[in-house]
N, C-alpha and C. Protein backbone atom coordinates (compact mmCIF):
# COMPACT_ATOMS: atom_id res chain seq x y z
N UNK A 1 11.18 87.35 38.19
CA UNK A 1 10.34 86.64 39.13
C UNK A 1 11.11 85.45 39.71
N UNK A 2 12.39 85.56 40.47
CA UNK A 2 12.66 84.88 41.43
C UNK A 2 12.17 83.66 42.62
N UNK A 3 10.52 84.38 42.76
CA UNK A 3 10.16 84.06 43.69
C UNK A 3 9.03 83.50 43.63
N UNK A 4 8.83 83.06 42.46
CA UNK A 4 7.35 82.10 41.49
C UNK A 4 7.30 80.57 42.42
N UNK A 5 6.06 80.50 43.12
CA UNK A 5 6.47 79.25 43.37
C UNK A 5 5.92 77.70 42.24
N UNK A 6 5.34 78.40 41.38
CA UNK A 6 5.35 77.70 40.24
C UNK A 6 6.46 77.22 39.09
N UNK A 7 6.82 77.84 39.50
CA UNK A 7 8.53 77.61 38.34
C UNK A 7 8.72 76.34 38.62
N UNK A 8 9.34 76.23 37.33
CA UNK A 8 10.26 74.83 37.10
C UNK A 8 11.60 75.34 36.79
N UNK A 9 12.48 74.63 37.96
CA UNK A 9 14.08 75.33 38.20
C UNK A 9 14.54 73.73 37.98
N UNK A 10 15.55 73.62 37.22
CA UNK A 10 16.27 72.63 36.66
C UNK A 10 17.68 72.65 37.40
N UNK A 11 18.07 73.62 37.84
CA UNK A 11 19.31 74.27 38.40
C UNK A 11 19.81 73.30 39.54
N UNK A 12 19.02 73.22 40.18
CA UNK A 12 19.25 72.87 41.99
C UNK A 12 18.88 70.86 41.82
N UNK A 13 18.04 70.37 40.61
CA UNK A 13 17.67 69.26 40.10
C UNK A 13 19.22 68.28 40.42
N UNK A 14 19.60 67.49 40.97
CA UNK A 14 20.59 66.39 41.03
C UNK A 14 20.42 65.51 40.33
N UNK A 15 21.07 64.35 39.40
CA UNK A 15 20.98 63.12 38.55
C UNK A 15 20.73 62.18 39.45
N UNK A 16 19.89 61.22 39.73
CA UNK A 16 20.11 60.13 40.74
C UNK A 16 21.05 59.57 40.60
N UNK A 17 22.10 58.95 41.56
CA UNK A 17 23.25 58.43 41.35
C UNK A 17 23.15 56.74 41.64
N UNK A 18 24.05 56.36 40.40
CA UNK A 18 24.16 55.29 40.44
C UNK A 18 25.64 54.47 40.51
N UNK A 19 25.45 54.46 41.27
CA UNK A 19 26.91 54.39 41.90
C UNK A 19 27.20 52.28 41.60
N UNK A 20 28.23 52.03 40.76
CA UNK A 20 28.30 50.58 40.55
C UNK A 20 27.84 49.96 39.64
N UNK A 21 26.80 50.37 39.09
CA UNK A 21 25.87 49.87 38.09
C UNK A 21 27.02 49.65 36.97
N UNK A 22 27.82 50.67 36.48
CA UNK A 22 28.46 50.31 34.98
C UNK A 22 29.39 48.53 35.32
N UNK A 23 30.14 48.94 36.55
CA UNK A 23 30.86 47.87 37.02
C UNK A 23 30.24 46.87 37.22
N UNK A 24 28.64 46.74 37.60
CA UNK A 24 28.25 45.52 37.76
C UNK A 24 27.90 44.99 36.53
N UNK A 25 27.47 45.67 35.64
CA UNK A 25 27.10 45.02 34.15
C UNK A 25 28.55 44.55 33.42
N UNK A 26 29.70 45.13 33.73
CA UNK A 26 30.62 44.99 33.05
C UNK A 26 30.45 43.07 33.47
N UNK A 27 31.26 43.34 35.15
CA UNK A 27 31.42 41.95 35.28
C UNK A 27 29.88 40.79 34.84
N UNK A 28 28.48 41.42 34.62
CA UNK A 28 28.57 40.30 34.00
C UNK A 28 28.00 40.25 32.65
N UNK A 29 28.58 40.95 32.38
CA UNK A 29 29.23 40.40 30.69
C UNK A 29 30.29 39.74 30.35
N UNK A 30 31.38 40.24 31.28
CA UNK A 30 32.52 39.24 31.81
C UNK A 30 32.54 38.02 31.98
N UNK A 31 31.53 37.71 32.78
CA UNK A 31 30.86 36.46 33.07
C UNK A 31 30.24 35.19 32.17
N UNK A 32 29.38 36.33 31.24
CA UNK A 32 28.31 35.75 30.24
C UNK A 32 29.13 35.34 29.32
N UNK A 33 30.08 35.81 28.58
CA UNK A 33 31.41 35.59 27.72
C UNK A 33 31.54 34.12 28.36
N UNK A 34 32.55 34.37 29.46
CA UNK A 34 33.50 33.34 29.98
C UNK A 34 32.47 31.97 30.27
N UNK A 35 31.00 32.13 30.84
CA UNK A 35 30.21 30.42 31.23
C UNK A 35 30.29 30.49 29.74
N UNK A 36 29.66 30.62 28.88
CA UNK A 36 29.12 30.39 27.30
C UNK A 36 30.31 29.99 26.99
N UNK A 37 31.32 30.49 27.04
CA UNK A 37 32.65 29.46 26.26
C UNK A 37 33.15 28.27 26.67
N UNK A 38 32.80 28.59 28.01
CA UNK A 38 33.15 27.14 28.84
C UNK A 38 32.02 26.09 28.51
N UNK A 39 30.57 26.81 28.43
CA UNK A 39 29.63 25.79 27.74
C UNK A 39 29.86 24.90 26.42
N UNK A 40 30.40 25.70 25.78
CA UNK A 40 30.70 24.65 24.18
C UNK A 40 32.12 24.43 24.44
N UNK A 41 32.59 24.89 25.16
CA UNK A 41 33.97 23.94 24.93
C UNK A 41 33.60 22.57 25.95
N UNK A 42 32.84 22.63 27.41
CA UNK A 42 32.78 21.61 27.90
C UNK A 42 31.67 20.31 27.16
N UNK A 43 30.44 20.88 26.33
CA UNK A 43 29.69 20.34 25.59
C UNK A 43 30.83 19.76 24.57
N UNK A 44 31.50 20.04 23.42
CA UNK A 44 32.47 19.82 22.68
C UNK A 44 33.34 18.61 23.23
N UNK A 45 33.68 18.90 24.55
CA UNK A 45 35.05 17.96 24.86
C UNK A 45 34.52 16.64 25.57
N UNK A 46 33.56 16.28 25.62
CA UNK A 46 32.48 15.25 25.97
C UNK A 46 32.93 15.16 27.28
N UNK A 47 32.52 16.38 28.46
CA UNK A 47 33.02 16.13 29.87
C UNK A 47 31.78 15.81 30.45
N UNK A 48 31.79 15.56 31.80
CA UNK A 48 30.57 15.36 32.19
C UNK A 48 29.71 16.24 32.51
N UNK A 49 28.30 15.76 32.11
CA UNK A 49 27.14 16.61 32.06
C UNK A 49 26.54 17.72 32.72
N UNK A 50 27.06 17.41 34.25
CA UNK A 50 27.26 18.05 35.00
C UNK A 50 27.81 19.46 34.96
N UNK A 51 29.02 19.40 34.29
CA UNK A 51 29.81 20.57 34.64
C UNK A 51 29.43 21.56 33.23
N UNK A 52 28.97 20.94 32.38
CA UNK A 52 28.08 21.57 31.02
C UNK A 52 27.11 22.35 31.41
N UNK A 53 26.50 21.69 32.41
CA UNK A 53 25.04 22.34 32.93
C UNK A 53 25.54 23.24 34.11
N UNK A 54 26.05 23.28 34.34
CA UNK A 54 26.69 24.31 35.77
C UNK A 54 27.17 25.61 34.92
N UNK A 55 27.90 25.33 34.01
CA UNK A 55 28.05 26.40 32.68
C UNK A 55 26.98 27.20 32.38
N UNK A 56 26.06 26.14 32.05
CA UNK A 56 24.64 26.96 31.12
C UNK A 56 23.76 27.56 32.27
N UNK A 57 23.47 26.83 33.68
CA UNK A 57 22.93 28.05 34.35
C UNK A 57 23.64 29.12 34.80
N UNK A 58 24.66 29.08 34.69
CA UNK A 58 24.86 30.61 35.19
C UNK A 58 25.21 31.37 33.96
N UNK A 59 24.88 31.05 32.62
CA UNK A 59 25.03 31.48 31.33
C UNK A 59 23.83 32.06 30.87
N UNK A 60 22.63 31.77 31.67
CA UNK A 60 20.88 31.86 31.60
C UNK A 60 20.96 33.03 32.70
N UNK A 61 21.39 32.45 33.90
CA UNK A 61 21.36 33.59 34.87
C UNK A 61 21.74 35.35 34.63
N UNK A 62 23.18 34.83 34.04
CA UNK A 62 23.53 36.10 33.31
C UNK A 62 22.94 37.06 32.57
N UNK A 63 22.38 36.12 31.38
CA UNK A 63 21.27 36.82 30.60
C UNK A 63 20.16 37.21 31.24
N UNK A 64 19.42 36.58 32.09
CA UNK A 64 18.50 37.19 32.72
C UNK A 64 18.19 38.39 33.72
N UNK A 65 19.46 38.05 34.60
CA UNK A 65 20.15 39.66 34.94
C UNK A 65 20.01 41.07 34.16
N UNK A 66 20.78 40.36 33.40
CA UNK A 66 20.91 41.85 31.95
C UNK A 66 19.98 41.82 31.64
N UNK A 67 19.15 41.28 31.36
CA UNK A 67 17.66 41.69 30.78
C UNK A 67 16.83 42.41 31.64
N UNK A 68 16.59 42.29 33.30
CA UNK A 68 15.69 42.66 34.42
C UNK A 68 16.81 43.96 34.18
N UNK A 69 17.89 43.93 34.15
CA UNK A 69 18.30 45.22 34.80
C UNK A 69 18.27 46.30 33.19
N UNK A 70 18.11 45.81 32.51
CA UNK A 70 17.95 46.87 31.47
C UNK A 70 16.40 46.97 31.14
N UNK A 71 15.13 46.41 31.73
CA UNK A 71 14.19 46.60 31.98
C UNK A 71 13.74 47.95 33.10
N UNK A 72 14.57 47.37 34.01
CA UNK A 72 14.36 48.00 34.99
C UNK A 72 15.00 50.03 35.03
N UNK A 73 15.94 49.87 34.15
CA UNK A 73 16.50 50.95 33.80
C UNK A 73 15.76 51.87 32.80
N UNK A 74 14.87 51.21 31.94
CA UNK A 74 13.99 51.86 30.74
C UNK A 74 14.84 51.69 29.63
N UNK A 75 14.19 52.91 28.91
CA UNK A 75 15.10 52.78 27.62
C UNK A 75 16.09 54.46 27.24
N UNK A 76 16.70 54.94 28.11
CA UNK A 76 17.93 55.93 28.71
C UNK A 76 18.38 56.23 27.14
C-alpha cells in the first residue's frame, strides 16, 4: 500500500537545520570562562569598580543566554 494517504513516511521527513547554533554556544562559553576570570581577578586586584562590574554583566548575560537558549531548545 504505497498509496495510503494515512501513512506515516519518515523517509522524505528532513531534521530542521540548525545551522550556527553549536558555534554560537561555543563562543559563549568562551566568553563566560574568559568575563568570570577577569571578574575575580579584577575584584582580587582592587581595580576599579567599574571595570569589575563590566566583567560581571556580561558574565550574567552569558549565563542567561545559555539558559533561554537551552530552554528554548527543550530537553534533546
Amino acid at each position: 500500500m504505497t498509496n495510503d494517504p494515512y501513512r506515516i513516511d519518515q523517509r522524505g521527513a528532513a531534521a530542521p537545520e540548525r545551522h550556527g547554533i553549536g558555534a554560537l554556544r561555543t563562543a559563549l562559553w568562551t566568553v563566560l570562562v574568559i568575563s568570570a576570570a577577569g571578574n575575580a581577578a579584577t575584584s582580587t586586584a582592587g581595580l576599579p569598580i567599574a571595570v569589575s562590574l563590566a566583567f560581571g554583566v556580561v558574565t550574567v548575560l552569558c549565563v542567561a543566554w545559555l539558559i533561554a537558549d537551552r530552554f528554548r531548545r527543550g530537553r534533546a
